[in-house]
PDB file of N, CA and C in Angstrom:
ATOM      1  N   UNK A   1     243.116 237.827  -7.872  1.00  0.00           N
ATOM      2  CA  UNK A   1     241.720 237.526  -8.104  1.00  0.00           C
ATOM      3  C   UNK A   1     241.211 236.505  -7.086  1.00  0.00           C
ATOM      4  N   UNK A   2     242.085 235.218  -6.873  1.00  0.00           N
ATOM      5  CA  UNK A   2     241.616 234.602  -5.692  1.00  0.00           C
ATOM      6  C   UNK A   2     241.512 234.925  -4.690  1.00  0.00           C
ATOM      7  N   UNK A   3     242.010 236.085  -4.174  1.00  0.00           N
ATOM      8  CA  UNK A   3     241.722 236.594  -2.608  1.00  0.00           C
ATOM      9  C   UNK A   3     240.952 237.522  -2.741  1.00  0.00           C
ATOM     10  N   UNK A   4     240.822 238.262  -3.486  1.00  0.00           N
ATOM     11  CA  UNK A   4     238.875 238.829  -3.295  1.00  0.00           C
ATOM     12  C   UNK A   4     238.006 238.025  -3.693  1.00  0.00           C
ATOM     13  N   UNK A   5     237.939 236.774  -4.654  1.00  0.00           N
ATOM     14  CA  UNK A   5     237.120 235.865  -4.179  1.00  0.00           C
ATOM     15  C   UNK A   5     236.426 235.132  -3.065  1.00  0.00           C
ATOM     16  N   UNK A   6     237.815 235.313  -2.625  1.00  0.00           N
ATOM     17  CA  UNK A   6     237.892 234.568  -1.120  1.00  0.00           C
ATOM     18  C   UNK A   6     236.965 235.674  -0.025  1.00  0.00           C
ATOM     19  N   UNK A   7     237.750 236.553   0.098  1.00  0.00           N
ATOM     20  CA  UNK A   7     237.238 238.130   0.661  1.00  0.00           C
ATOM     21  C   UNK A   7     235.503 238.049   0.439  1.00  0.00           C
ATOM     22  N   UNK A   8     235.263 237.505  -0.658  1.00  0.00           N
ATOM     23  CA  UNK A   8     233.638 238.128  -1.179  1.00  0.00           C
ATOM     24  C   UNK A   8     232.837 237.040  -0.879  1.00  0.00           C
ATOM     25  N   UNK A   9     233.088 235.739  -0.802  1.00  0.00           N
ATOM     26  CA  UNK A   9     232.409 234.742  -0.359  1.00  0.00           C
ATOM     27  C   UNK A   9     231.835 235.040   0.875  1.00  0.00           C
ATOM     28  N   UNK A  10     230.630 234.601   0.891  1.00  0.00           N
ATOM     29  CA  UNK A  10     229.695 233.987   2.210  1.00  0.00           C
ATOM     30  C   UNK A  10     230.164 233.005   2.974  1.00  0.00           C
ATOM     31  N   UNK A  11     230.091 233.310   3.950  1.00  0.00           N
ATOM     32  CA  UNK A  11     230.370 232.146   5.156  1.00  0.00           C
ATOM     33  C   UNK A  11     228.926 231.615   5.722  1.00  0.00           C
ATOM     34  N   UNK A  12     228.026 232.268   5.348  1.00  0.00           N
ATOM     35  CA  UNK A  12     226.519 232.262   6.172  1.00  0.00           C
ATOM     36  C   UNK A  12     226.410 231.748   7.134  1.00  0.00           C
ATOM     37  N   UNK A  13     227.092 232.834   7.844  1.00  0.00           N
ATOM     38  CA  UNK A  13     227.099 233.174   9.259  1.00  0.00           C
ATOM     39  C   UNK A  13     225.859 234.363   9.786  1.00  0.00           C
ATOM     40  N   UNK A  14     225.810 234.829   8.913  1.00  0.00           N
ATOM     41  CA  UNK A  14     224.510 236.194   9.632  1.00  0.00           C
ATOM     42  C   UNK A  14     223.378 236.002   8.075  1.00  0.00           C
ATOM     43  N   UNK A  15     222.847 235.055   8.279  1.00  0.00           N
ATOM     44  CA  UNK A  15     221.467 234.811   7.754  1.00  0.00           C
ATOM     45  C   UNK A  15     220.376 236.418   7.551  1.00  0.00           C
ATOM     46  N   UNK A  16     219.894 236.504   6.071  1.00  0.00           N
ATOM     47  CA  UNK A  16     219.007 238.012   6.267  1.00  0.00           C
ATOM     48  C   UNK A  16     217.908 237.501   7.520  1.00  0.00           C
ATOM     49  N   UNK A  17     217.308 238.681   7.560  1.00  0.00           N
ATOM     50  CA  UNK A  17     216.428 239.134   8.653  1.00  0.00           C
ATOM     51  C   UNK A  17     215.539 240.126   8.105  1.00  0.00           C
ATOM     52  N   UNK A  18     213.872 240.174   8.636  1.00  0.00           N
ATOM     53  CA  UNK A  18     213.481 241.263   8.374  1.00  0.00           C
ATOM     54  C   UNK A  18     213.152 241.559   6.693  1.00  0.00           C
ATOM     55  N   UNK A  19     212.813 242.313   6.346  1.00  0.00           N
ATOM     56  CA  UNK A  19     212.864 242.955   4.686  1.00  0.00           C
ATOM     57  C   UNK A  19     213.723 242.063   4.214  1.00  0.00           C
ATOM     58  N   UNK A  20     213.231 240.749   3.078  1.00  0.00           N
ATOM     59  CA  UNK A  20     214.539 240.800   2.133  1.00  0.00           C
ATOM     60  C   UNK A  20     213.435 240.570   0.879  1.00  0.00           C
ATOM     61  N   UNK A  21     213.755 240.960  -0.048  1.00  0.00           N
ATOM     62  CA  UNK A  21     213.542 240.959  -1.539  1.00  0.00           C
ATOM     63  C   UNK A  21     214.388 240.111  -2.151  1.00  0.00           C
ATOM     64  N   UNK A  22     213.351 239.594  -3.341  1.00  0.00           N
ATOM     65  CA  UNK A  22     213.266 238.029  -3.853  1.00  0.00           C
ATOM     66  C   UNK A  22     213.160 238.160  -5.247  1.00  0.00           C
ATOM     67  N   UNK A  23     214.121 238.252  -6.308  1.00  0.00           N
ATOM     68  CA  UNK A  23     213.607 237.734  -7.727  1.00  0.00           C
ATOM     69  C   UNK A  23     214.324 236.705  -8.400  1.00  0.00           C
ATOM     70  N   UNK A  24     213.744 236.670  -9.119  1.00  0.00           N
ATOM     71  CA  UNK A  24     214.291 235.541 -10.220  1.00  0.00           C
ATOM     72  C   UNK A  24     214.576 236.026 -11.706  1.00  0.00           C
ATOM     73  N   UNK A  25     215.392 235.923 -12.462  1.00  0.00           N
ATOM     74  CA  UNK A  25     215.610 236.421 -13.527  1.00  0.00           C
ATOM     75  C   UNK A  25     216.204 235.558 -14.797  1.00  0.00           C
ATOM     76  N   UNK A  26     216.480 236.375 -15.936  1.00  0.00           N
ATOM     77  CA  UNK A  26     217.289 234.990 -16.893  1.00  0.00           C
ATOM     78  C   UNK A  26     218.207 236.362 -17.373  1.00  0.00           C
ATOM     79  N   UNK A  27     219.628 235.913 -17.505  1.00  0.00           N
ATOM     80  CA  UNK A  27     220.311 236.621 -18.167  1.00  0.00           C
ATOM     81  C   UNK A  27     220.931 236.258 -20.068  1.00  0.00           C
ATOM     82  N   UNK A  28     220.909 237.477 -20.695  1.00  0.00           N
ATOM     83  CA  UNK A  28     221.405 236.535 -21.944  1.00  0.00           C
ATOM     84  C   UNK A  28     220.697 237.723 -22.896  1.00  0.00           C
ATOM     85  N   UNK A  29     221.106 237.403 -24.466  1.00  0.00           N
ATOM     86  CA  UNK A  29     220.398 238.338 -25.376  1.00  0.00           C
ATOM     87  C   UNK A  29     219.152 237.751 -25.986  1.00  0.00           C
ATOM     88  N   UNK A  30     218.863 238.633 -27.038  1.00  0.00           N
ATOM     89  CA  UNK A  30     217.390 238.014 -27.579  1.00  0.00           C
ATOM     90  C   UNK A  30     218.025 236.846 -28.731  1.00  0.00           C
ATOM     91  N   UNK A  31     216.975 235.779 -28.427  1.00  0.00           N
ATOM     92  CA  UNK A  31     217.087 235.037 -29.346  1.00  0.00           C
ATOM     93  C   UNK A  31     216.287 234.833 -30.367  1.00  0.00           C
ATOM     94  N   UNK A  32     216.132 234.467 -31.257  1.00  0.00           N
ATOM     95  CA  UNK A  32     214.696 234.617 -32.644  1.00  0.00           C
ATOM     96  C   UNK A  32     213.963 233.284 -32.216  1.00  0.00           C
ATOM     97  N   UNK A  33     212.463 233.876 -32.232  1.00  0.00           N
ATOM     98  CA  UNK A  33     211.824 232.824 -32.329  1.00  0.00           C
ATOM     99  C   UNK A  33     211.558 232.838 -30.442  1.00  0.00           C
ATOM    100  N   UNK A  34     212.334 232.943 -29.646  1.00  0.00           N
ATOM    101  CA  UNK A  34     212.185 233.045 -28.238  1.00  0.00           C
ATOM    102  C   UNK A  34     212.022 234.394 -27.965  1.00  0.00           C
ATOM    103  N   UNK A  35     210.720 234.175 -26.544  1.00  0.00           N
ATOM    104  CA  UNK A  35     210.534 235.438 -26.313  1.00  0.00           C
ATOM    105  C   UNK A  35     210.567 234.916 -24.871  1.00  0.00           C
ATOM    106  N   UNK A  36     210.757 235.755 -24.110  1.00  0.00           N
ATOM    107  CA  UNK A  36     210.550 235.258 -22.495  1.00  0.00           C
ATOM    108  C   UNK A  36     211.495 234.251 -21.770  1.00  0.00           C
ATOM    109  N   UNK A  37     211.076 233.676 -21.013  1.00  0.00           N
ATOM    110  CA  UNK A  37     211.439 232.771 -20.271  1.00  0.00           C
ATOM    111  C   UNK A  37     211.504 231.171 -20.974  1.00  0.00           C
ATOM    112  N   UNK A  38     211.875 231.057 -22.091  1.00  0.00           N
ATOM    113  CA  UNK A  38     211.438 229.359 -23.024  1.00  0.00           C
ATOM    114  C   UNK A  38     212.713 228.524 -21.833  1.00  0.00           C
ATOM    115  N   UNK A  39     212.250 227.930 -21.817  1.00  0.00           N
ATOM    116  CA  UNK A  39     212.897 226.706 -21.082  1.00  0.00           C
ATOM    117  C   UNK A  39     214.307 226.189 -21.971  1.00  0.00           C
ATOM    118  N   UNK A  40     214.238 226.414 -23.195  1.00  0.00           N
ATOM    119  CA  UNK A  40     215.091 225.309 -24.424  1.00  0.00           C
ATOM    120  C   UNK A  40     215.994 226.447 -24.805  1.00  0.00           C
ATOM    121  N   UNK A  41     216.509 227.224 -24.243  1.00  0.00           N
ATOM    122  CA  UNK A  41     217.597 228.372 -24.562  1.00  0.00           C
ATOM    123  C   UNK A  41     218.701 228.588 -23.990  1.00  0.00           C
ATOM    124  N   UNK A  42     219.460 229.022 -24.765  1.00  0.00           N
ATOM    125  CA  UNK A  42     220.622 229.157 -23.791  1.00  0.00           C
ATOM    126  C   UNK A  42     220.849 230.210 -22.767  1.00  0.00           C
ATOM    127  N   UNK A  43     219.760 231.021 -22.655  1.00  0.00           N
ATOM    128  CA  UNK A  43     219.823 231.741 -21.413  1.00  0.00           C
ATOM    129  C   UNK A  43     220.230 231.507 -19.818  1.00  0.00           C
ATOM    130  N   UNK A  44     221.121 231.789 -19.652  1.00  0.00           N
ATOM    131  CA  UNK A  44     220.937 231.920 -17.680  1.00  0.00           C
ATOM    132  C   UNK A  44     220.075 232.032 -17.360  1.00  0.00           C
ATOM    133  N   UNK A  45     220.123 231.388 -16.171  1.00  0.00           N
ATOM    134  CA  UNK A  45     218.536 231.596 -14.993  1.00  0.00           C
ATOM    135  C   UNK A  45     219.299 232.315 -13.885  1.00  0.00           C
ATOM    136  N   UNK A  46     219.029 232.903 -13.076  1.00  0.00           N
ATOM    137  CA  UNK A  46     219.708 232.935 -11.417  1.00  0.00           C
ATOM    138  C   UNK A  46     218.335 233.779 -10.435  1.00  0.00           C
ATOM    139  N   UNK A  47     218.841 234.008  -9.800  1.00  0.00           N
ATOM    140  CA  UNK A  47     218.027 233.843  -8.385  1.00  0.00           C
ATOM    141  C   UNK A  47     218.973 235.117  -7.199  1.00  0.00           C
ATOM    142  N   UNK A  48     218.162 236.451  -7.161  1.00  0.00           N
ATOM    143  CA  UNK A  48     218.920 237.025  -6.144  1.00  0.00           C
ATOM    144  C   UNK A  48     218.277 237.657  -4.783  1.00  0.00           C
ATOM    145  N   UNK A  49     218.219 237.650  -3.864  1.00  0.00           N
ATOM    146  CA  UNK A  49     217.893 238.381  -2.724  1.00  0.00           C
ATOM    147  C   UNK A  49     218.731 239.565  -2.008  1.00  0.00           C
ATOM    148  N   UNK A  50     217.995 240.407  -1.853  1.00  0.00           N
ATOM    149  CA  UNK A  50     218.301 241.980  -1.198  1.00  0.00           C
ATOM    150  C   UNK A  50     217.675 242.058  -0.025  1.00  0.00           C
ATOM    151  N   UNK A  51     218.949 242.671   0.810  1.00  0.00           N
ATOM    152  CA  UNK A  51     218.444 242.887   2.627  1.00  0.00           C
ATOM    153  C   UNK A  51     218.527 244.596   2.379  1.00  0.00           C
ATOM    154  N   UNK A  52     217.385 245.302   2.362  1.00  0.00           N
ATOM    155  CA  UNK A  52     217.586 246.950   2.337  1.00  0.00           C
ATOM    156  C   UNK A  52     217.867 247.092   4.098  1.00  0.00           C
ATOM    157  N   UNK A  53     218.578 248.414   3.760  1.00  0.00           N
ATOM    158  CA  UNK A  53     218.722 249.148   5.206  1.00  0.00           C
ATOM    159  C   UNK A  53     217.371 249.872   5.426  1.00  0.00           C
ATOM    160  N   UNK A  54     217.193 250.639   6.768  1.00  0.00           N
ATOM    161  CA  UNK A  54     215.811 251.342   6.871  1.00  0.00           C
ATOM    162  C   UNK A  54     215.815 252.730   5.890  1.00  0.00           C
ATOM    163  N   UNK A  55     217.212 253.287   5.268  1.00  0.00           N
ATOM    164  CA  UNK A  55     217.120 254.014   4.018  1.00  0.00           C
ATOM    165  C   UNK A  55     217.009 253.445   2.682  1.00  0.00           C
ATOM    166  N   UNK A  56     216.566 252.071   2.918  1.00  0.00           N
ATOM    167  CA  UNK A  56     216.397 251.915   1.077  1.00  0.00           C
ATOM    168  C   UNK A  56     217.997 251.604   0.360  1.00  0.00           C
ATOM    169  N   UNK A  57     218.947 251.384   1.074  1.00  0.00           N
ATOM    170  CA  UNK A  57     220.179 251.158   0.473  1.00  0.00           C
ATOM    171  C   UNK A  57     220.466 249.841   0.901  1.00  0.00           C
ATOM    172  N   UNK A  58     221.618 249.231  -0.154  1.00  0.00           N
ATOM    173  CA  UNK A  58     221.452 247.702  -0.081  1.00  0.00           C
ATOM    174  C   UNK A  58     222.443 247.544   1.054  1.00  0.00           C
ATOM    175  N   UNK A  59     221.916 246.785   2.043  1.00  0.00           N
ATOM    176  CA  UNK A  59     222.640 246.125   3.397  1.00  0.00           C
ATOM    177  C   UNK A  59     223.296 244.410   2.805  1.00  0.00           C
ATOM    178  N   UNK A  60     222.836 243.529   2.267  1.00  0.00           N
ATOM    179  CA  UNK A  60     223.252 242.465   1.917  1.00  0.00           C
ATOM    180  C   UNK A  60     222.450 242.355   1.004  1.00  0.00           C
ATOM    181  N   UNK A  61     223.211 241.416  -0.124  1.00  0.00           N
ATOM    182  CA  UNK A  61     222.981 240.562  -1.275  1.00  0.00           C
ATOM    183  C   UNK A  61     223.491 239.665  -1.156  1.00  0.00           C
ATOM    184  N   UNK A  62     222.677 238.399  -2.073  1.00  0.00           N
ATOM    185  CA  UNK A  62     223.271 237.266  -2.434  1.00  0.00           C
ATOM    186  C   UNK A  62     222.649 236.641  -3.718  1.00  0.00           C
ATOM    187  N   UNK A  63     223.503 235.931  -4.626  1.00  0.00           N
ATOM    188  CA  UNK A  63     222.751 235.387  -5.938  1.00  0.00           C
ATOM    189  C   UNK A  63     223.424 234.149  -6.016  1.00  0.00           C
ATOM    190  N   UNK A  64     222.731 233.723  -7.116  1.00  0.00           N
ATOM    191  CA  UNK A  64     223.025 232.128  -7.663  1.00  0.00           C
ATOM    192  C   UNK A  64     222.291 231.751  -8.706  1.00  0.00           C
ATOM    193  N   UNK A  65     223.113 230.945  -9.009  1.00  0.00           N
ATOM    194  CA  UNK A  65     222.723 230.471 -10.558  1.00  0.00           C
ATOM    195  C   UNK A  65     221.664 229.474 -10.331  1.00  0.00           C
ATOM    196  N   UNK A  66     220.644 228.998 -11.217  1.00  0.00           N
ATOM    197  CA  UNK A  66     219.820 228.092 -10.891  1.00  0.00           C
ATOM    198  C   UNK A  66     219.382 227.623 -12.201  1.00  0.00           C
ATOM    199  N   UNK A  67     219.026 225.901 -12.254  1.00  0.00           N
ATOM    200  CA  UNK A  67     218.742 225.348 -13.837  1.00  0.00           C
ATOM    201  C   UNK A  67     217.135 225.847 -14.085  1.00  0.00           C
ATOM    202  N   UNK A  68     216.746 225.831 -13.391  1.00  0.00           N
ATOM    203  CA  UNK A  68     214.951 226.223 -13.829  1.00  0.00           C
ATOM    204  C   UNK A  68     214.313 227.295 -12.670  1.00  0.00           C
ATOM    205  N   UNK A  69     212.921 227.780 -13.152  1.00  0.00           N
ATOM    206  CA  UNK A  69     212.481 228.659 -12.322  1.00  0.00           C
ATOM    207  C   UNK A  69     211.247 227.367 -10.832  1.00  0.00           C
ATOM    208  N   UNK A  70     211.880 226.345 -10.881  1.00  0.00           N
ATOM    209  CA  UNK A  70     210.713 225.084 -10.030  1.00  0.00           C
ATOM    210  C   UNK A  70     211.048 225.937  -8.494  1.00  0.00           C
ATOM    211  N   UNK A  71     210.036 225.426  -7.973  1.00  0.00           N
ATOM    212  CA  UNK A  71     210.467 225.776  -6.396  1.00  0.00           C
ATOM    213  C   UNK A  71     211.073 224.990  -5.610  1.00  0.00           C
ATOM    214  N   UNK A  72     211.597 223.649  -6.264  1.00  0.00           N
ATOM    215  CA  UNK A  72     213.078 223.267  -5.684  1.00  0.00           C
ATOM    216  C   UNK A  72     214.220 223.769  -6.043  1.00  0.00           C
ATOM    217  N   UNK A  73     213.935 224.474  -7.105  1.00  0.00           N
ATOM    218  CA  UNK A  73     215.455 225.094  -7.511  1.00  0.00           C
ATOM    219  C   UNK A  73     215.750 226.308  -6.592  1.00  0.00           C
ATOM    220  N   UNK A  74     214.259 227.170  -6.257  1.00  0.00           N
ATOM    221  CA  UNK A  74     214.557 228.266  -6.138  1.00  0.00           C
ATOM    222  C   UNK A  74     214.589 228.059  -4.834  1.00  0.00           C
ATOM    223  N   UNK A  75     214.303 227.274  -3.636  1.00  0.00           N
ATOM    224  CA  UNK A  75     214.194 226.691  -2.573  1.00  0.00           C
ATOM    225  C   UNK A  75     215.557 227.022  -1.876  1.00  0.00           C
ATOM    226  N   UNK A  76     216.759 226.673  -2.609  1.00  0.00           N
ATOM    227  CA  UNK A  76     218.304 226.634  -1.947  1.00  0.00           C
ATOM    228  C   UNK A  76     218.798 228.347  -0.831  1.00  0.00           C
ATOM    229  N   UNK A  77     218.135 229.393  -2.150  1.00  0.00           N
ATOM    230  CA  UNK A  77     218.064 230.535  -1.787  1.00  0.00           C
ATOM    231  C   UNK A  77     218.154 230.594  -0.100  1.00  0.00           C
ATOM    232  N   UNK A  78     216.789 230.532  -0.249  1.00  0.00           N
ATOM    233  CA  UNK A  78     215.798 230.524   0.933  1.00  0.00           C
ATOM    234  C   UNK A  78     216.447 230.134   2.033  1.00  0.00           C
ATOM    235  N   UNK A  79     216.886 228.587   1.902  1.00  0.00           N
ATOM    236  CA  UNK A  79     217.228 228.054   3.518  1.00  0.00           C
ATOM    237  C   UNK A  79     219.151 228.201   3.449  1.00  0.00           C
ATOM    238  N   UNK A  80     219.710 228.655   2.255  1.00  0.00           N
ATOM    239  CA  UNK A  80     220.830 229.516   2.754  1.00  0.00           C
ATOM    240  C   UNK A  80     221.292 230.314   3.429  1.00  0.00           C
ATOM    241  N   UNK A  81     220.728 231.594   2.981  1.00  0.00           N
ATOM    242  CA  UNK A  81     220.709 232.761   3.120  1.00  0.00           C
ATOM    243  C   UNK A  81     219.534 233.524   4.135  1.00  0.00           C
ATOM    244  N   UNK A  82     218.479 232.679   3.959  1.00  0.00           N
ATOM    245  CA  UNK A  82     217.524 234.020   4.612  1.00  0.00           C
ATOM    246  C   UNK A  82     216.797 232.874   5.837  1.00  0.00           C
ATOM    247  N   UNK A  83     216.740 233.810   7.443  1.00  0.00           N
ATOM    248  CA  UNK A  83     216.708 233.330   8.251  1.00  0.00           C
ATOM    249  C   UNK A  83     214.982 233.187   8.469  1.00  0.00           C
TER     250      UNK A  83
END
């Protein structure tokens, strides 16, 4: 397991380019009483970007976990990964 970890990690060395797609999401089930995005849940947040090829198939991804949807959180993305 540690060496395809290793294997699957980013070096961010080749920064996206061009087309990349941007969302933000929360992972997790329904909770009562919460609907959406509530801040006070135990839901995941994360954060992923997609580099398509010129057919629409995924050339690079990258994700990450993130504590809130602020645009310092979501900021890290950005000057990681995408050039």
């Amino acid at each position: 397991m540690l060496k395809v970890r290793e294997a699957m990690s980013s070096r961010g060395n080749n920064p996206m380019d061009g087309v990349v797609l941007v969302d933000e999401f929360v992972l997790g089930g329904r909770e009562e009483t919460k609907v959406g995005r509530s801040y006070n849940v135990k839901k995941k947040k994360a954060i992923t970007t997609l580099q398509p090829t010129e057919d629409g198939k995924a050339k690079r991804m990258y994700a990450m976990k993130i504590d809130d949807f602020t645009a310092q959180s979501l900021q890290y993305i950005f000057v990681n990964h995408i050039s």
